[in-house]
Protein backbone atom coordinates (compact mmCIF):
# COMPACT_ATOMS: atom_id res chain seq x y z
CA UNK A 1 0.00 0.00 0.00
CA UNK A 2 0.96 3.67 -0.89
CA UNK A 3 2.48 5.46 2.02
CA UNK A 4 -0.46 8.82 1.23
CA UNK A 5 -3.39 5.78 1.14
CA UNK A 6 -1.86 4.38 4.63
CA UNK A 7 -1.98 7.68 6.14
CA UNK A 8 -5.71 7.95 4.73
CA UNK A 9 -6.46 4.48 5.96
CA UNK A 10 -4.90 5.61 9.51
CA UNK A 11 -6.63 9.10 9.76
CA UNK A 12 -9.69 7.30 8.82
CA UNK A 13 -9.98 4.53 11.49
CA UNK A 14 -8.77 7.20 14.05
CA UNK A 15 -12.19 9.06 12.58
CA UNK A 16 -14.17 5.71 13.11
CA UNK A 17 -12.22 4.89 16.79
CA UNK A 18 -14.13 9.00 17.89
CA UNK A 19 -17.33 7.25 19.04
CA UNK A 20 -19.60 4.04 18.87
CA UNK A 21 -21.37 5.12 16.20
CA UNK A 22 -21.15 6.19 12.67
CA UNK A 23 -23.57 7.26 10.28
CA UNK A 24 -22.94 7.07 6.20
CA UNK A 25 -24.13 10.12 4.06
CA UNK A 26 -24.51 10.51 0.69
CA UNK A 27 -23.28 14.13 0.12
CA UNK A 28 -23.19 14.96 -3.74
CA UNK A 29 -26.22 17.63 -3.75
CA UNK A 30 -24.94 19.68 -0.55
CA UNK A 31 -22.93 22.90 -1.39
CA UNK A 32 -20.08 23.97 0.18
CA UNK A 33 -21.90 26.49 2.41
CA UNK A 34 -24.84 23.77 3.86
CA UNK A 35 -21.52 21.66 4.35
CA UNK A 36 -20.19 24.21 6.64
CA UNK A 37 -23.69 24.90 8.31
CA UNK A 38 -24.27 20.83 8.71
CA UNK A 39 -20.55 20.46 10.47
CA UNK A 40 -21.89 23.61 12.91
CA UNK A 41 -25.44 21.68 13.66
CA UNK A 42 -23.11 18.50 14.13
CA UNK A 43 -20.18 20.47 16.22
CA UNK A 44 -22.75 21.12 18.33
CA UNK A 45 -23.23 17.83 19.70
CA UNK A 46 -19.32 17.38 19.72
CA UNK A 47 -19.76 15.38 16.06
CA UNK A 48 -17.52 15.34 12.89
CA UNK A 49 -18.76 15.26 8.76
CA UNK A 50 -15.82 13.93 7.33
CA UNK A 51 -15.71 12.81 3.44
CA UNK A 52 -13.96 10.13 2.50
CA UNK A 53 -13.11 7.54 -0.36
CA UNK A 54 -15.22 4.39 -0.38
CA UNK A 55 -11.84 2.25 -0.75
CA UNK A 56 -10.51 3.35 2.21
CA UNK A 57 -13.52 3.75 4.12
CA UNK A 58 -13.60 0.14 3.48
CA UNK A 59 -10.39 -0.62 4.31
CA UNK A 60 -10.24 1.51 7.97
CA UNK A 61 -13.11 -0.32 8.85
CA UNK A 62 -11.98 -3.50 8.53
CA UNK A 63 -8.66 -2.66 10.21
CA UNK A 64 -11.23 -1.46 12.93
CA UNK A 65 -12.93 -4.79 12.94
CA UNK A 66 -16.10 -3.76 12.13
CA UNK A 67 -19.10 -4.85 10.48
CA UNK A 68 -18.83 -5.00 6.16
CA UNK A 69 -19.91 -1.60 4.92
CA UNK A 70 -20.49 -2.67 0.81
CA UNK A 71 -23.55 -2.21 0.74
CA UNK A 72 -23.61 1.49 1.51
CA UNK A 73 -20.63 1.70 -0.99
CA UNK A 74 -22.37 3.28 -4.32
CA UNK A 75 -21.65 6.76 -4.71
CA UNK A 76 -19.74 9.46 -2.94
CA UNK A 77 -19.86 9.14 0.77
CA UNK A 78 -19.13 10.96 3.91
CA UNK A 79 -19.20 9.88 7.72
CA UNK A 80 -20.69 11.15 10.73
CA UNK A 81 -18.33 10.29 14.12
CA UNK A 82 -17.63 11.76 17.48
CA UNK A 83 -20.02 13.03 19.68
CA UNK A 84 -21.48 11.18 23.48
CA UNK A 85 -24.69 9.93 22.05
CA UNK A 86 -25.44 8.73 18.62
CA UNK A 87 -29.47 9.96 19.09
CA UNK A 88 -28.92 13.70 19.02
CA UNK A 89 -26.63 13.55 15.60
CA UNK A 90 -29.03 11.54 14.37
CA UNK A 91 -31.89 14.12 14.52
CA UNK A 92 -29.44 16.98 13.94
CA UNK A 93 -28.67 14.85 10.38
CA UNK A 94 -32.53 14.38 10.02
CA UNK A 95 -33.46 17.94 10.64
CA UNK A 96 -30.55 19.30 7.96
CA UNK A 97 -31.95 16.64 5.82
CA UNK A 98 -35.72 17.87 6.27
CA UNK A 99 -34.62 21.13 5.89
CA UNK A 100 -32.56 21.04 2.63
CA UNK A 101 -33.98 17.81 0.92
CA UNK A 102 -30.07 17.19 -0.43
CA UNK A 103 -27.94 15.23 2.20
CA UNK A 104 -29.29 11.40 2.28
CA UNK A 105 -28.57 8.95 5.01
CA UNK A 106 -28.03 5.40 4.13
CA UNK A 107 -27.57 3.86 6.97
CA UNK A 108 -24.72 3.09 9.83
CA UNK A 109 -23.29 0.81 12.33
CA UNK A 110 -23.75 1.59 16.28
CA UNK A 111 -21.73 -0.17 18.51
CA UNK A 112 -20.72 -2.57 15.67
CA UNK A 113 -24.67 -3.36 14.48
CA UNK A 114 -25.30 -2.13 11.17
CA UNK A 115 -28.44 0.12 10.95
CA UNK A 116 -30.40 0.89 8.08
CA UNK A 117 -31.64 4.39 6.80
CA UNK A 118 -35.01 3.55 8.68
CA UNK A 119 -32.91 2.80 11.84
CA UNK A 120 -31.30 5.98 11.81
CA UNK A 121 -34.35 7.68 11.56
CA UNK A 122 -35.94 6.02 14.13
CA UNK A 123 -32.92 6.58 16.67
CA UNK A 124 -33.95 10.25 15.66
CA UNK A 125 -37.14 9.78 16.99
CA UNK A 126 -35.73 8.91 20.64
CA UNK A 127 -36.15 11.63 23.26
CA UNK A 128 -33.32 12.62 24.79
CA UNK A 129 -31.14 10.45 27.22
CA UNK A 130 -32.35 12.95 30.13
CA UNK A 131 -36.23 12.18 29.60
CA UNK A 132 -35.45 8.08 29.18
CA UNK A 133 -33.72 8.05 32.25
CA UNK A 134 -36.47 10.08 34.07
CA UNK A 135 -39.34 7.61 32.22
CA UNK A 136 -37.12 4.76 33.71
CA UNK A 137 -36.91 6.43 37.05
CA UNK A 138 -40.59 7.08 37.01
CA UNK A 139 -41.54 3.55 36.02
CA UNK A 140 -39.32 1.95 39.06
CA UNK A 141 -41.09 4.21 41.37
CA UNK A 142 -44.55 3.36 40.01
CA UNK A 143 -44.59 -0.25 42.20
CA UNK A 144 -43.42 1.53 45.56
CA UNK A 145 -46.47 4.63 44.71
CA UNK A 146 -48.89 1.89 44.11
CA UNK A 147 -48.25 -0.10 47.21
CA UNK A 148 -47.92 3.12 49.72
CA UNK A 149 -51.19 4.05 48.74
CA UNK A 150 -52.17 0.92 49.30
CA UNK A 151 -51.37 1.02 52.60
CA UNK A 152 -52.67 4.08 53.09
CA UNK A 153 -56.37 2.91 51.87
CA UNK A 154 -57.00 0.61 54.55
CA UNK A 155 -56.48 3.10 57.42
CA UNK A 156 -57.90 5.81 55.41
CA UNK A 157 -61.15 3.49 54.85
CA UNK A 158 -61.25 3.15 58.28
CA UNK A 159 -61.64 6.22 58.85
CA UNK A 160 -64.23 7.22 56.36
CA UNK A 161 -66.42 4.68 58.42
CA UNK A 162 -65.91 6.11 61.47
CA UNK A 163 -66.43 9.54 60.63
CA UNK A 164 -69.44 8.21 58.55
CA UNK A 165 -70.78 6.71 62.31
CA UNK A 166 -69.87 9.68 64.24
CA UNK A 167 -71.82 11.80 61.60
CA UNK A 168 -74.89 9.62 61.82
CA UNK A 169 -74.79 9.96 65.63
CA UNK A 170 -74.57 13.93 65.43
CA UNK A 171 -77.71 13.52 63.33
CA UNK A 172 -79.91 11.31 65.82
């Protein structure tokens, strides 16, 4: 191999090593300036548009070990790496694309499972990894609610009955 393709290879697997996820773009109808304003949507959640050659796409990837990428090969491509959480670049990718109709998604791999164009979209459906955690929360808590109140019935019963007596004996 060329020493300039090795050092594409190598800068291109240290792209794919950023995060768990990557997303593959077709780019061909995006101008310069929406490329600029789609890396400042993406730097936003700490994410990276790189283009890059199919060959050594394919190539850095399986130096990386991970999952066959051919059939996203047709066409120019770019990648979508870095970032904490795959789900907000996902709907910062599907919000550029709704807004500009040009940038298409084909699909990706996250945490070495390869995802479909549907997937991605989905994933860009997810709320944010704030409100699962606080539906999670809420939905262990729901058990321990249910029983305290229960517990609380039975005395509070109780105590409608007895008020209901003491009422009826005000009355007589």
């Amino acid at each position: 191999m060329r020493p300039e393709k090795k050092y594409l290879v190598e800068e291109v697997a240290s792209h794919l090593g950023k995060s768990d996820y990557v997303f593959i773009a077709d780019y061909t109808r995006i101008t310069v300036a929406e490329t600029a304003e789609l890396r400042k949507a993406l730097a936003e959640h700490d994410a990276e548009f790189h283009v890059v050659k199919n060959s050594v796409l394919q190539l850095a990837a399986k130096e990386k070990g991970l999952p066959s990428l051919d059939s996203w090969m047709e066409g120019p491509n770019a990648i979508i790496v870095g970032g904490r959480e795959a789900a907000p670049v996902a709907k910062a990718l599907e919000k550029f694309f709704k807004s500009k109709q040009k940038i298409e998604v084909k699909g990706g791999l996250l945490e070495e499972r390869t995802l479909s164009a549907d997937d991605v979209k989905a994933l860009a459906q997810l709320p944010p990894a704030e409100v699962l955690k606080a539906q999670l929360l809420a939905l262990f808590n729901t058990p321990a609610t249910q029983m305290a109140r229960i517990i609380q019935a039975v005395p509070q019963g109780l105590l409608n009955v007895l008020q209901a007596k003491a009422d009826q004996g005000d009355e007589a």
